[in-house]
Protein backbone atom coordinates (compact mmCIF):
# COMPACT_ATOMS: atom_id res chain seq x y z
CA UNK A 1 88.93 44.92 32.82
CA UNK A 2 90.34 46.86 35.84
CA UNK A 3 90.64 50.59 35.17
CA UNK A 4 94.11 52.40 35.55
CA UNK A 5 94.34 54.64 38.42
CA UNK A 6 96.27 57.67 37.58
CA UNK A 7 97.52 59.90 40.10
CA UNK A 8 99.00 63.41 39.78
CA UNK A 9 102.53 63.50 40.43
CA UNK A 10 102.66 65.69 43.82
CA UNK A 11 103.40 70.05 43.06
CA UNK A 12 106.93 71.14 44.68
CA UNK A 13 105.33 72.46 47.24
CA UNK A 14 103.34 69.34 48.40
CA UNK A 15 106.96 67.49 48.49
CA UNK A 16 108.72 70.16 50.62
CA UNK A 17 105.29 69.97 53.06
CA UNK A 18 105.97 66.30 52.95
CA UNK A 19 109.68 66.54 53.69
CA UNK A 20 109.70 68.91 56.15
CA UNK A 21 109.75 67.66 59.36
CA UNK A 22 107.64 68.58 62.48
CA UNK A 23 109.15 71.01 64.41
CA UNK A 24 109.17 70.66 68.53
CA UNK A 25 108.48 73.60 70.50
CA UNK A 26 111.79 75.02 71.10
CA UNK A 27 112.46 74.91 67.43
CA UNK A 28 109.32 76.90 66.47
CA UNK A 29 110.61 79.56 69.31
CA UNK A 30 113.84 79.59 67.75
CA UNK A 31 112.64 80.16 64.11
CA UNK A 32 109.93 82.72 65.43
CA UNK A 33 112.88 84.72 66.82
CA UNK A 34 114.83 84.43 63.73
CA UNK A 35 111.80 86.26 61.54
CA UNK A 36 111.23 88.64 64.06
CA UNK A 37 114.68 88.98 65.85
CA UNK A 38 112.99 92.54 67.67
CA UNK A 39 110.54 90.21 69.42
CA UNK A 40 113.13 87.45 70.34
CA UNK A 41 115.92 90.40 71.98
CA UNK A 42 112.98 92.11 73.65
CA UNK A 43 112.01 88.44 75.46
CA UNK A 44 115.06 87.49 75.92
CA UNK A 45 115.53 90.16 77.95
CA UNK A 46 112.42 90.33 79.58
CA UNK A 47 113.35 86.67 80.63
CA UNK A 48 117.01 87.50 82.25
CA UNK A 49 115.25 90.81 84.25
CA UNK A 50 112.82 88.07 85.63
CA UNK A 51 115.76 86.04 86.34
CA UNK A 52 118.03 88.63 87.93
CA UNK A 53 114.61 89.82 90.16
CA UNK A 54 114.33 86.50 91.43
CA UNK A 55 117.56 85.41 92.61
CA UNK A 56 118.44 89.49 94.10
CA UNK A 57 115.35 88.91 95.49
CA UNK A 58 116.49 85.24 96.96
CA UNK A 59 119.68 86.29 98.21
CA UNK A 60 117.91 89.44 100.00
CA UNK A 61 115.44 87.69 101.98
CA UNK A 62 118.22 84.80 103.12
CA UNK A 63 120.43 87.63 104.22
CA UNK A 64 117.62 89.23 106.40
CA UNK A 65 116.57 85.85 108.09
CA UNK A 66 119.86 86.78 109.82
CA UNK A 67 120.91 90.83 109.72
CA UNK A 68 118.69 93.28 111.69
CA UNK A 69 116.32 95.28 109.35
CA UNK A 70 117.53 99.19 109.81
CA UNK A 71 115.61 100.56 107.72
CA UNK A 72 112.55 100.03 105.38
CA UNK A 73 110.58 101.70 102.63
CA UNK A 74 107.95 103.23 104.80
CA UNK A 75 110.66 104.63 106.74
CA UNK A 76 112.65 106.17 104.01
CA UNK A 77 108.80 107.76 102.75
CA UNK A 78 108.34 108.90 106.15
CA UNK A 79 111.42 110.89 106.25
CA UNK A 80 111.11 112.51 102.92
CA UNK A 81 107.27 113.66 103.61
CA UNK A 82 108.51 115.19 106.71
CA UNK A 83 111.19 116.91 105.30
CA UNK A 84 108.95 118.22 102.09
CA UNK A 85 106.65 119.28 105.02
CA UNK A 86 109.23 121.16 107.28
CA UNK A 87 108.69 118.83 110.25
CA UNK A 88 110.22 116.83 112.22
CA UNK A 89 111.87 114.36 109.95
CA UNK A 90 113.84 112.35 112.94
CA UNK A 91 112.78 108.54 112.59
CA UNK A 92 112.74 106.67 115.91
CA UNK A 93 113.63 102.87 115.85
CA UNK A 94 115.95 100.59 117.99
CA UNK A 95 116.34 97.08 117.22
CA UNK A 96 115.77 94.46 119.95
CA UNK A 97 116.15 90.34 119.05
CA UNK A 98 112.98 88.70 119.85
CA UNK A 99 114.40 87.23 123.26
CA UNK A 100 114.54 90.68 124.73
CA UNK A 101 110.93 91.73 123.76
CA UNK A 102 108.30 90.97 126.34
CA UNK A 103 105.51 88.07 124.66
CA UNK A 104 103.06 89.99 125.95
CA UNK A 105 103.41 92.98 122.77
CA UNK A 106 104.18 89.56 120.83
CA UNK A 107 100.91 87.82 121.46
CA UNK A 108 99.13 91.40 121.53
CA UNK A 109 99.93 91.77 117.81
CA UNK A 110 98.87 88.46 117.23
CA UNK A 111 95.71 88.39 118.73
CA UNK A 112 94.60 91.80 117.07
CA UNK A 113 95.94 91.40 113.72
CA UNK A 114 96.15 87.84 112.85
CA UNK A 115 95.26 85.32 115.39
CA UNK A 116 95.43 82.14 112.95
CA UNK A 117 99.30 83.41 112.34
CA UNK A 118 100.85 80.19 114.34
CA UNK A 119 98.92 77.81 111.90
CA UNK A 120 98.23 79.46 108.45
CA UNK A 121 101.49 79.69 105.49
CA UNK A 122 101.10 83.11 105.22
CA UNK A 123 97.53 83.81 103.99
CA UNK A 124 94.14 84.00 105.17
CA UNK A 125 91.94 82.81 102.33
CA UNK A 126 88.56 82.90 104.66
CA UNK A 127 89.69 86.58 105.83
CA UNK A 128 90.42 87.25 101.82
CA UNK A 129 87.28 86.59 100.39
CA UNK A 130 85.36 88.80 103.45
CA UNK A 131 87.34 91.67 102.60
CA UNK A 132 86.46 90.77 98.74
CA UNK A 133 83.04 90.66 99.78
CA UNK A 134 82.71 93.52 101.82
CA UNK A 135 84.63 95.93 99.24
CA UNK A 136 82.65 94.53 96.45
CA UNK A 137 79.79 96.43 98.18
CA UNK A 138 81.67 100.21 97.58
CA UNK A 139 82.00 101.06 101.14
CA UNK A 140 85.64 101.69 103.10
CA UNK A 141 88.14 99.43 101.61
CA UNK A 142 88.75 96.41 104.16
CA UNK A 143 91.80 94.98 104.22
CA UNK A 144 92.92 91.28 105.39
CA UNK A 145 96.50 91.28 105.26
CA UNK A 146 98.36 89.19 107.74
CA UNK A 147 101.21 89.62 109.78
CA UNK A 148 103.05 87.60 106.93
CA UNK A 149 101.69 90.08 104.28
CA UNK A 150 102.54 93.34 106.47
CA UNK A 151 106.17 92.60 106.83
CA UNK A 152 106.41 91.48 102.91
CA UNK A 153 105.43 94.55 102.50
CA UNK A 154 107.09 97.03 104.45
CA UNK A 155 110.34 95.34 104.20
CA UNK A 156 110.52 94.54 100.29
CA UNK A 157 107.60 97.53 98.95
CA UNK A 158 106.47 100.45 98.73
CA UNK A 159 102.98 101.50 100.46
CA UNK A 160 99.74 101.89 98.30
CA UNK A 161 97.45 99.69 96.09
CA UNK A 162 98.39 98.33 93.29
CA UNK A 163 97.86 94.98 91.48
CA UNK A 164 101.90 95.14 91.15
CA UNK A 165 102.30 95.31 94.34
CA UNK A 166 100.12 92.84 95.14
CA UNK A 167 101.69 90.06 93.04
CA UNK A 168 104.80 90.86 94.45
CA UNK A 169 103.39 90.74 98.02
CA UNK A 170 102.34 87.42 97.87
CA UNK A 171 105.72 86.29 96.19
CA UNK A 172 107.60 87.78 99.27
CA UNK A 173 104.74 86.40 101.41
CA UNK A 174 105.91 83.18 100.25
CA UNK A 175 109.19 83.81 100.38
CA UNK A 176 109.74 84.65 103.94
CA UNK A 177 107.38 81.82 104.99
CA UNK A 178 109.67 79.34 103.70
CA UNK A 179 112.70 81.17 104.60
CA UNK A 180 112.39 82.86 107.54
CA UNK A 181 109.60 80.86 109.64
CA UNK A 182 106.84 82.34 111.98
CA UNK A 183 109.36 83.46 114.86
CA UNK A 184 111.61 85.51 112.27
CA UNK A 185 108.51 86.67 110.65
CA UNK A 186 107.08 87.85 113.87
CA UNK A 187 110.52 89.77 115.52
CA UNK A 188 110.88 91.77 112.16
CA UNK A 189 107.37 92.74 112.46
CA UNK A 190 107.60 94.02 115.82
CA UNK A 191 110.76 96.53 114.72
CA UNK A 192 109.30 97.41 111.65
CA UNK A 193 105.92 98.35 112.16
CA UNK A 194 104.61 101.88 112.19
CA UNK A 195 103.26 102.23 115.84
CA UNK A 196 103.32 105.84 116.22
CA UNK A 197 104.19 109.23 114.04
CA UNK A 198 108.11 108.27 112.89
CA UNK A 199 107.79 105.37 115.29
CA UNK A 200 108.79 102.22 113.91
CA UNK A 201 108.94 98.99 116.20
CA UNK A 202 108.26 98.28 119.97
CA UNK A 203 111.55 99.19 121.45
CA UNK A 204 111.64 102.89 120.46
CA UNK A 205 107.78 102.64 120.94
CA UNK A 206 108.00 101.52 124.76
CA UNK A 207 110.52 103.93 124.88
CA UNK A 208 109.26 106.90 123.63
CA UNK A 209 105.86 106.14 125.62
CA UNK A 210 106.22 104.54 128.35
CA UNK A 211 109.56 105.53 129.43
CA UNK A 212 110.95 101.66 129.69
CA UNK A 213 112.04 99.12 127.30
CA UNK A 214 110.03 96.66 125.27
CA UNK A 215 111.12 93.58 127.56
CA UNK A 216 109.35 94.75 130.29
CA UNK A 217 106.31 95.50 129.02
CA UNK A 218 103.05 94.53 130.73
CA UNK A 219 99.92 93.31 128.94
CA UNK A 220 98.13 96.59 129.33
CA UNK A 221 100.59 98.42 127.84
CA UNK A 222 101.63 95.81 124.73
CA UNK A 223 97.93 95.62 124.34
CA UNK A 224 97.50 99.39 124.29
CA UNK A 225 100.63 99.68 121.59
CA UNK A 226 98.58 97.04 119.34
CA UNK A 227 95.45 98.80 119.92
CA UNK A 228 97.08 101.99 117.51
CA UNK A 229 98.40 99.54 114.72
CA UNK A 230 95.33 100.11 112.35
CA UNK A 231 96.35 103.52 112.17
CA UNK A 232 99.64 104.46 113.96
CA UNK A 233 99.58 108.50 112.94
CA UNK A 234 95.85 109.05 114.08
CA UNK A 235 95.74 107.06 117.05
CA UNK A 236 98.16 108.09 120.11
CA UNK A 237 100.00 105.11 122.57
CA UNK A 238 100.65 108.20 124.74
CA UNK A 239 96.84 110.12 124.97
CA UNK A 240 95.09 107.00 123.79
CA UNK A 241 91.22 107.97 122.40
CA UNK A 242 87.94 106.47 124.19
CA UNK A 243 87.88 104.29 121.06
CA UNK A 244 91.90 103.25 122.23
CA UNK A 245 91.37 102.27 125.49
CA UNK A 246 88.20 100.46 124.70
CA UNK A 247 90.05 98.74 121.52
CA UNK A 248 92.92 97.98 124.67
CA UNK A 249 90.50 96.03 126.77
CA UNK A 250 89.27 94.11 123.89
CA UNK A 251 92.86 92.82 122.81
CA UNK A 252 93.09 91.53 126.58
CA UNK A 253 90.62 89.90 126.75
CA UNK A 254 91.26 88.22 123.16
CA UNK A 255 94.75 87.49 124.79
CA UNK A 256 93.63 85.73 127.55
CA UNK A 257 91.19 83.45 125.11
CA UNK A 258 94.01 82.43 123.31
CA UNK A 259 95.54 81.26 126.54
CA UNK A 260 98.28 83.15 126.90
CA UNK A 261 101.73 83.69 125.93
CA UNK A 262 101.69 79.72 125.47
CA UNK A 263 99.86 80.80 122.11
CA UNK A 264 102.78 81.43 120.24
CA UNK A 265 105.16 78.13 120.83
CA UNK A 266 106.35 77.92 117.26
């Protein structure tokens, strides 16, 4: 004789687990934010800054692929340090278009900065993990920024280390990659960067130094300006050091290996 089976009728709340339906993703964000509304306002509007950030930040870097840079962070830090010092706070730089610099100062920041900048989309990963290396050993912090990275930075940040900075570096290194491309990259670097004390670019640098403008500079002398670039307020274009002129003769030569202004056909 088969035995009866008796089951026990399910509790209420077994039948509302059974009746309640799955929720998807989105749903389980929206009911989160309706038992903790604080948390939901407070991501909301984290969201919509990251939002806002992103397209000022799109909008900015289209309108500079076209409009002269006048004036950049480092600039604006220079001037106030001067004038919290009592010097000197008058900041030299004169924009010229890439067609009226000479490609001699173009290829001479290429070839001692960032000689893989024709080919690489903005990063040097080999360069990177040297740096990495060598720093990870405590002695004087190495840096492998390229030409890319510089202008990201001096254009759209503030100087320093930082891991915020960093992030954001790369983003504008990415940015102006796509955007911009290597000859817009490379003409905002040259009348942006630091190459002597409140010197910024190669048109009020060949001015200031060598008397002429940057169109007409020779290889000696674009070589010489690249030569101060690690360190534009301790090394002079003007009295260049022993270390200067020997740090000169090296970029030539590197300029001639890479055959020439025909290096930098973009």
């Amino acid at each position: 004789m088969a035995k009866n089976s008796f089951k026990t009728p399910p509790s209420f709340q077994e039948k509302e687990q059974f009746s309640k339906p799955k929720l998807g993703f989105w749903q389980r964000i929206e009911d989160f934010g309706e038992r903790y509304p604080i948390v939901q306002i407070i991501l909301i509007g984290f969201i919509k800054v990251i939002l806002y950030g992103i397209g000022v930040s799109l909008v900015t870097v289209i309108l500079l692929k076209f409009v002269p840079v006048w004036i950049t962070p480092t600039m604006i830090d220079r001037k106030f340090t001067a004038i919290s010092n009592g010097k000197d706070s008058e900041i030299h730089s004169d924009w010229e278009s890439y067609d009226n610099i000479s490609k001699e100062v173009a290829l001479a920041v290429v070839a001692s900065e960032d000689q893989l900048f024709p080919d690489h989309n903005g990063f040097d990963f080999e360069a990177m993990y040297g740096a990495f290396r060598h720093n990870l050993k405590g002695k004087r912090i190495k840096g492998a920024s390229t030409i890319s990275q510089q202008v990201a930075k001096n254009v759209f940040l503030w100087q320093g280390r930082s891991y915020t900075r960093k992030v954001l570096e790369v983003y504008f290194t990415f940015l102006i990659e796509v955007i911009w491309g290597k000859q817009r990259i490379l003409e905002v670097y040259l009348n942006v960067a630091e190459m002597g004390k409140m010197t910024f670019g190669v048109e009020a640098a060949s001015l200031r130094f060598y008397g002429h403008g940057a169109k007409s500079l020779s290889r000696t002398e674009a070589a010489r300006i690249a030569a101060v670039l690690p360190s534009p307020n301790r090394f002079s274009i003007l009295n260049p050091s022993n270390y200067v002129q020997r740090r000169t003769n090296y970029i030539v030569r590197q300029m001639r290996g890479l055959g020439g202004k025909a290096y930098l056909k973009f």
